[in-house]
C-alpha atoms as a PDB file:
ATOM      1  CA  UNK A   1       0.594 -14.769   1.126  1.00  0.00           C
ATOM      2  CA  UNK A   2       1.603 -15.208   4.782  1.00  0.00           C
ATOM      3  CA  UNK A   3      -0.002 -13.980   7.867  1.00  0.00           C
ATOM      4  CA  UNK A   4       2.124 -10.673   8.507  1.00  0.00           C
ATOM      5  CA  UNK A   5       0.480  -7.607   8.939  1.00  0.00           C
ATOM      6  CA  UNK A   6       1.637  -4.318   9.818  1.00  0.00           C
ATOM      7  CA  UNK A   7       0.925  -2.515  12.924  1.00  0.00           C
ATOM      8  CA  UNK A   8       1.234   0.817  11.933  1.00  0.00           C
ATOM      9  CA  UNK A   9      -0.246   2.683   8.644  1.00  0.00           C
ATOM     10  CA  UNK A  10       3.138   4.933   8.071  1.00  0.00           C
ATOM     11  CA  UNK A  11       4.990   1.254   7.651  1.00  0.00           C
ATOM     12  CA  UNK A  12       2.331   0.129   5.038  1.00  0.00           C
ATOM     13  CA  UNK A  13       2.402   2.819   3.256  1.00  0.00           C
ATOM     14  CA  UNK A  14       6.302   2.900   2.869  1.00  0.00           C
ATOM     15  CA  UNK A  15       6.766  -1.012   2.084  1.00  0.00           C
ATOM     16  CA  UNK A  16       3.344   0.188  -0.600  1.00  0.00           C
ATOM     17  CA  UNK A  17       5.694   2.989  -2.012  1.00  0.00           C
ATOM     18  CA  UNK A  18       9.192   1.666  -1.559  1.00  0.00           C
ATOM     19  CA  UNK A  19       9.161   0.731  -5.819  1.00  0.00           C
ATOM     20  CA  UNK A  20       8.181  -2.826  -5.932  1.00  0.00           C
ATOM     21  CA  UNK A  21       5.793  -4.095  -3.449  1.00  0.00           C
ATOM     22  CA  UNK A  22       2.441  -6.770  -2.867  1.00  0.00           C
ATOM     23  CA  UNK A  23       0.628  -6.472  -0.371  1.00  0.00           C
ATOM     24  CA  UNK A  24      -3.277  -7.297   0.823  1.00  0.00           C
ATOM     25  CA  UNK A  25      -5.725  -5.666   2.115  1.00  0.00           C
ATOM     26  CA  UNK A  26      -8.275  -7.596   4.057  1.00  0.00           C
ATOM     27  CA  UNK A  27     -11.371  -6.169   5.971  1.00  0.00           C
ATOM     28  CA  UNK A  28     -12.248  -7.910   8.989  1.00  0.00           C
ATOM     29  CA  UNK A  29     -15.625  -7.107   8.631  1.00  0.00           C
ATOM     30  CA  UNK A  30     -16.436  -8.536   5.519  1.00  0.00           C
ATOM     31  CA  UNK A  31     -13.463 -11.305   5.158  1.00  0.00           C
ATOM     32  CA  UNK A  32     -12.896  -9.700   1.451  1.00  0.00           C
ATOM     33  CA  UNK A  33      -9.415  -8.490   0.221  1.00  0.00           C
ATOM     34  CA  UNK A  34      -7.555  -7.628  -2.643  1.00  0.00           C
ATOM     35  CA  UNK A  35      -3.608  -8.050  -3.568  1.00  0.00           C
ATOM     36  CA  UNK A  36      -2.196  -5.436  -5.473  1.00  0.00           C
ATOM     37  CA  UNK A  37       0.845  -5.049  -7.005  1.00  0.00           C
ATOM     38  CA  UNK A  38       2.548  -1.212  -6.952  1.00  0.00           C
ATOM     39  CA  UNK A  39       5.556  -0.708  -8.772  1.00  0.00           C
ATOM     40  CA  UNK A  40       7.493   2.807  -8.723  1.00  0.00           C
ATOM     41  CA  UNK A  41       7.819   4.170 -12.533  1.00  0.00           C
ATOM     42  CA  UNK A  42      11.575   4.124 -13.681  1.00  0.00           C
ATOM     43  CA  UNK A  43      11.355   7.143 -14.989  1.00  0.00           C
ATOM     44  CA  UNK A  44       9.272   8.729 -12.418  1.00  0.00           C
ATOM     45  CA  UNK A  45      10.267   8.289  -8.877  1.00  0.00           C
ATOM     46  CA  UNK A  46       7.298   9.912  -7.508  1.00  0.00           C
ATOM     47  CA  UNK A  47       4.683   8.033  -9.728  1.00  0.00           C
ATOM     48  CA  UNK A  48       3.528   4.485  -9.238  1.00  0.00           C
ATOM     49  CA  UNK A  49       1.590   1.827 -11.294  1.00  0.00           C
ATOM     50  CA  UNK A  50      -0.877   0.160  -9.064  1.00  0.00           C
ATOM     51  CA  UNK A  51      -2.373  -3.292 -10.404  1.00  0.00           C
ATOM     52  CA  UNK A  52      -4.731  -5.532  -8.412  1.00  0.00           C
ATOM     53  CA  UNK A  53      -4.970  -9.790  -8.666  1.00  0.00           C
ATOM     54  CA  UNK A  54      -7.945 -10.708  -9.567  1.00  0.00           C
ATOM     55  CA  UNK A  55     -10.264 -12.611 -12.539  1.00  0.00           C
ATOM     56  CA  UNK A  56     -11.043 -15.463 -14.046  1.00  0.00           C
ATOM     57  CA  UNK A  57      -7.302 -15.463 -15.279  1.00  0.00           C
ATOM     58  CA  UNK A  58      -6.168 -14.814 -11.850  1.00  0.00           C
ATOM     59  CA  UNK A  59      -3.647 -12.501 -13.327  1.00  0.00           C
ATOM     60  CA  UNK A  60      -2.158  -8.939 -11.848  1.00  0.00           C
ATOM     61  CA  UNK A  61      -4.495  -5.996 -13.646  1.00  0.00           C
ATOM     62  CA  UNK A  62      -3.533  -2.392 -14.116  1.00  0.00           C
ATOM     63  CA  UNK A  63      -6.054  -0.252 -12.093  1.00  0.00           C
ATOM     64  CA  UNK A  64      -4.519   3.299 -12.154  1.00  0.00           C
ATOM     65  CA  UNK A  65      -1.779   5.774 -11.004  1.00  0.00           C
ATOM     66  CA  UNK A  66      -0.553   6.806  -7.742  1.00  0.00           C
ATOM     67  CA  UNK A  67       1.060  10.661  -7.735  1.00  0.00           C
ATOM     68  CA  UNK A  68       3.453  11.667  -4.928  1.00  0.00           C
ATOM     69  CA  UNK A  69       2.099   8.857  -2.422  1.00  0.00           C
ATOM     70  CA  UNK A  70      -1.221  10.577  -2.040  1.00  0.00           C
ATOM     71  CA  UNK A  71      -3.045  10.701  -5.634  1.00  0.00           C
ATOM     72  CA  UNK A  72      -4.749   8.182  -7.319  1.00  0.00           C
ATOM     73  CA  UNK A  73      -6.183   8.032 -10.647  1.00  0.00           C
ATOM     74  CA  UNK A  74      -7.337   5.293 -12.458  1.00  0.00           C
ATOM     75  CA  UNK A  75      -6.750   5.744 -16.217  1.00  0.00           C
ATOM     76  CA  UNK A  76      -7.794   5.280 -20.025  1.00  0.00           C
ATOM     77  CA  UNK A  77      -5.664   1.933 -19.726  1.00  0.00           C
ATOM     78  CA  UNK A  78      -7.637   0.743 -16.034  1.00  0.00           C
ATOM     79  CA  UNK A  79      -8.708  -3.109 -16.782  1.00  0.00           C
ATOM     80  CA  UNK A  80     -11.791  -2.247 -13.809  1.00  0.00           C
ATOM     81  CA  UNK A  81     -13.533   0.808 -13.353  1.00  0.00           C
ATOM     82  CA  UNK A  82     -13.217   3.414 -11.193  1.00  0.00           C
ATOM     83  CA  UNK A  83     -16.010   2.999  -8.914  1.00  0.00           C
ATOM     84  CA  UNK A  84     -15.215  -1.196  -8.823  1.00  0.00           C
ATOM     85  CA  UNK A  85     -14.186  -1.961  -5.164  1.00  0.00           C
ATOM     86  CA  UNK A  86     -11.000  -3.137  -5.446  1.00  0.00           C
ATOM     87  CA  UNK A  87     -10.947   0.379  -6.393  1.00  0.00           C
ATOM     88  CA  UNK A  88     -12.008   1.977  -3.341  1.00  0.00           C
ATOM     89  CA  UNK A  89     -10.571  -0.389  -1.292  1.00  0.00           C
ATOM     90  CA  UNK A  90      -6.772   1.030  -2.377  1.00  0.00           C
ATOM     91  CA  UNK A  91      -7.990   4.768  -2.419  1.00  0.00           C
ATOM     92  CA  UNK A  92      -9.296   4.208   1.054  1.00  0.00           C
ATOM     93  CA  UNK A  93      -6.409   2.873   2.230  1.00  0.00           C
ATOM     94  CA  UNK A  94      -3.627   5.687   0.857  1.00  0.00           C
ATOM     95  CA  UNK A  95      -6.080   8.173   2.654  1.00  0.00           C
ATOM     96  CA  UNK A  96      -5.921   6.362   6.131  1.00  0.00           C
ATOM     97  CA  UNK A  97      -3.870   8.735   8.751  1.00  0.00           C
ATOM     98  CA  UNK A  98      -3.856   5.262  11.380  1.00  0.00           C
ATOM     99  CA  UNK A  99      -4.670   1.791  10.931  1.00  0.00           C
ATOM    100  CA  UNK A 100      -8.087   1.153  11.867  1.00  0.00           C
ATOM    101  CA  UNK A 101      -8.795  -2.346  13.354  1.00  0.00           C
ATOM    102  CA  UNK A 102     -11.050  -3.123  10.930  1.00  0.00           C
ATOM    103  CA  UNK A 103      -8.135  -3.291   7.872  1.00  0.00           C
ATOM    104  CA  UNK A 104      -5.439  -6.022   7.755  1.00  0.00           C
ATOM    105  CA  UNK A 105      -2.421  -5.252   5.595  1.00  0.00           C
ATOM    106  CA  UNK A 106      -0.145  -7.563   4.790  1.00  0.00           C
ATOM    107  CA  UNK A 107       2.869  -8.489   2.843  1.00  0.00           C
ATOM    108  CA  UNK A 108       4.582 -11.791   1.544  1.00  0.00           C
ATOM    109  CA  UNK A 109       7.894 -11.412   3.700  1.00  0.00           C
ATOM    110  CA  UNK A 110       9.682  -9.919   0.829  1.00  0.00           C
ATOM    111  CA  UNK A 111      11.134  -6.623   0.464  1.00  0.00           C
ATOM    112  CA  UNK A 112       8.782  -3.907  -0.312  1.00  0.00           C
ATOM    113  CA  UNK A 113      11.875  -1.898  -2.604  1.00  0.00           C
ATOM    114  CA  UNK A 114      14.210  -4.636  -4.230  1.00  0.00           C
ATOM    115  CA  UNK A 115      11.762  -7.506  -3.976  1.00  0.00           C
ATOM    116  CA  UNK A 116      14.376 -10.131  -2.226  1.00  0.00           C
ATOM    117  CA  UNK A 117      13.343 -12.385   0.486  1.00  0.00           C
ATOM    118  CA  UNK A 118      13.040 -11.254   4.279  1.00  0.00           C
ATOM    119  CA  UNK A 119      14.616 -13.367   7.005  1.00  0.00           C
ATOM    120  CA  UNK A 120      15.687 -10.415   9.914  1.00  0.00           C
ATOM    121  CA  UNK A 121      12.227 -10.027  12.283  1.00  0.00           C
ATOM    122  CA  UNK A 122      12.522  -6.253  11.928  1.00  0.00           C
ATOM    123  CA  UNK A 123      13.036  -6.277   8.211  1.00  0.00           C
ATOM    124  CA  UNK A 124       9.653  -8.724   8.163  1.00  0.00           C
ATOM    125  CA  UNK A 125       8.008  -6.066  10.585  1.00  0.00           C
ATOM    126  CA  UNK A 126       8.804  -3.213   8.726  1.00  0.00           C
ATOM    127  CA  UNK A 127       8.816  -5.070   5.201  1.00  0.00           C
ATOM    128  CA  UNK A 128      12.236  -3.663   3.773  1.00  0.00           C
ATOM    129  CA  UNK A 129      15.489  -5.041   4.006  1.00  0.00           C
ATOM    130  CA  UNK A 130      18.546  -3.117   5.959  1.00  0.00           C
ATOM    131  CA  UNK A 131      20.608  -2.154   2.827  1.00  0.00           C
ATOM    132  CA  UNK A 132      16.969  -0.735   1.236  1.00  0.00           C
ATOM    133  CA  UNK A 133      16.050   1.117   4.672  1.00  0.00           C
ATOM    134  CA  UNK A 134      19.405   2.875   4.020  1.00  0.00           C
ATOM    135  CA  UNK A 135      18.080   4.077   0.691  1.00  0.00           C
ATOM    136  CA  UNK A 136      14.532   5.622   1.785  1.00  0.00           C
ATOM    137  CA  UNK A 137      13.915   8.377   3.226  1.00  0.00           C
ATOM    138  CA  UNK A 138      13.456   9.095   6.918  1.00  0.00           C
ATOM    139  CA  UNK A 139       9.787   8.764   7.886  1.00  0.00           C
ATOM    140  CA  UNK A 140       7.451  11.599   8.568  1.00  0.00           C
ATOM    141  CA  UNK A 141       6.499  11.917  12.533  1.00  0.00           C
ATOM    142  CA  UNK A 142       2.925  10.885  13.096  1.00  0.00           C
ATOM    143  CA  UNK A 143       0.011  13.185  12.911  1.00  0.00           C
ATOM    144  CA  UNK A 144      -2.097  13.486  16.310  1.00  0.00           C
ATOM    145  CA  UNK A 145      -5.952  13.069  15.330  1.00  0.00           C
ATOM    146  CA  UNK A 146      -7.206  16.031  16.746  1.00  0.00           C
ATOM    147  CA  UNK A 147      -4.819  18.125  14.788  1.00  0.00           C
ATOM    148  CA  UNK A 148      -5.798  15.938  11.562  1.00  0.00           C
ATOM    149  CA  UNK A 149      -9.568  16.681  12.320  1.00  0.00           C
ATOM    150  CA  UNK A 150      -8.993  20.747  13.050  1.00  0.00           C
ATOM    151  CA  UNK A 151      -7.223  20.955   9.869  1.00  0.00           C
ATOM    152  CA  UNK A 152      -9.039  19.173   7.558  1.00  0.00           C
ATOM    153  CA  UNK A 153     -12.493  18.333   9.059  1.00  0.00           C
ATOM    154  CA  UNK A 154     -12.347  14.605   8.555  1.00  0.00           C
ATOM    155  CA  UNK A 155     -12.306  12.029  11.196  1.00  0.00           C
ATOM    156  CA  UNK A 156      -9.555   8.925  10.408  1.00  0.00           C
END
């Protein structure tokens, strides 16, 4: 894993959803982080198969289900369980509205959709390649705090 990190959250969470990404999540706080592994569902664009790296084995394990970018569920088929941290730690962060300082995430310079090695500095920023930023969709425009906290009462 190198030492890139994203700046904003609506970049990390397309490269996490573009259909075949790694990336890390590392709290400053602590120093602990966790690699996953999310991987869109071929027959299923809007569902994803999120597995974390971790064990003895040191080996990529299913943890649950992502729905439409927002949901996750772990399953009958999770290898942890759903209250393990590596758990949390990936449900916090596909809740987060900005980047708080505290969270590093990261990615390993390759494209978050096709998988293919980065080499452009704004394909490494972003963490997708030109031809695969001409596949996804346009992003969302950002959502101001204070509207995020009138609507829905929680504080990013």
């Amino acid at each position: 894993m190198n030492e890139h990190r994203f700046q904003k959250i609506e970049d990390a969470h397309a490269y996490a959803f573009a259909g075949k990404a790694t990336l890390t999540l590392k709290s400053r706080k602590t120093e602990k982080h966790f690699t996953y592994r999310v991987n869109v569902c071929k027959d299923k664009p809007t569902m994803f198969f999120v597995s974390v790296l971790g064990g003895e084995d040191q080996k990529y394990n299913y943890i649950g289900v992502v729905f439409d970018k927002k949901t996750f569920r772990t399953t009958k088929k999770s290898a942890v369980p759903a209250d393990a941290l590596c758990v949390r730690a990936f449900t916090y962060f596909l809740n987060l509205k900005t980047l708080p300082y505290d969270l590093q995430v990261q990615h390993e310079n390759t494209c978050g959709r096709c998988g293919r090695q980065l080499t452009h500095p704004e394909s490494i920023d972003l963490g997708i390649g030109p031809e695969c930023k001409k596949m996804m969709p346009a992003p969302k425009p950002e959502v101001v705090e204070e509207e995020m906290h009138a609507v829905t009462g929680w504080d990013a």
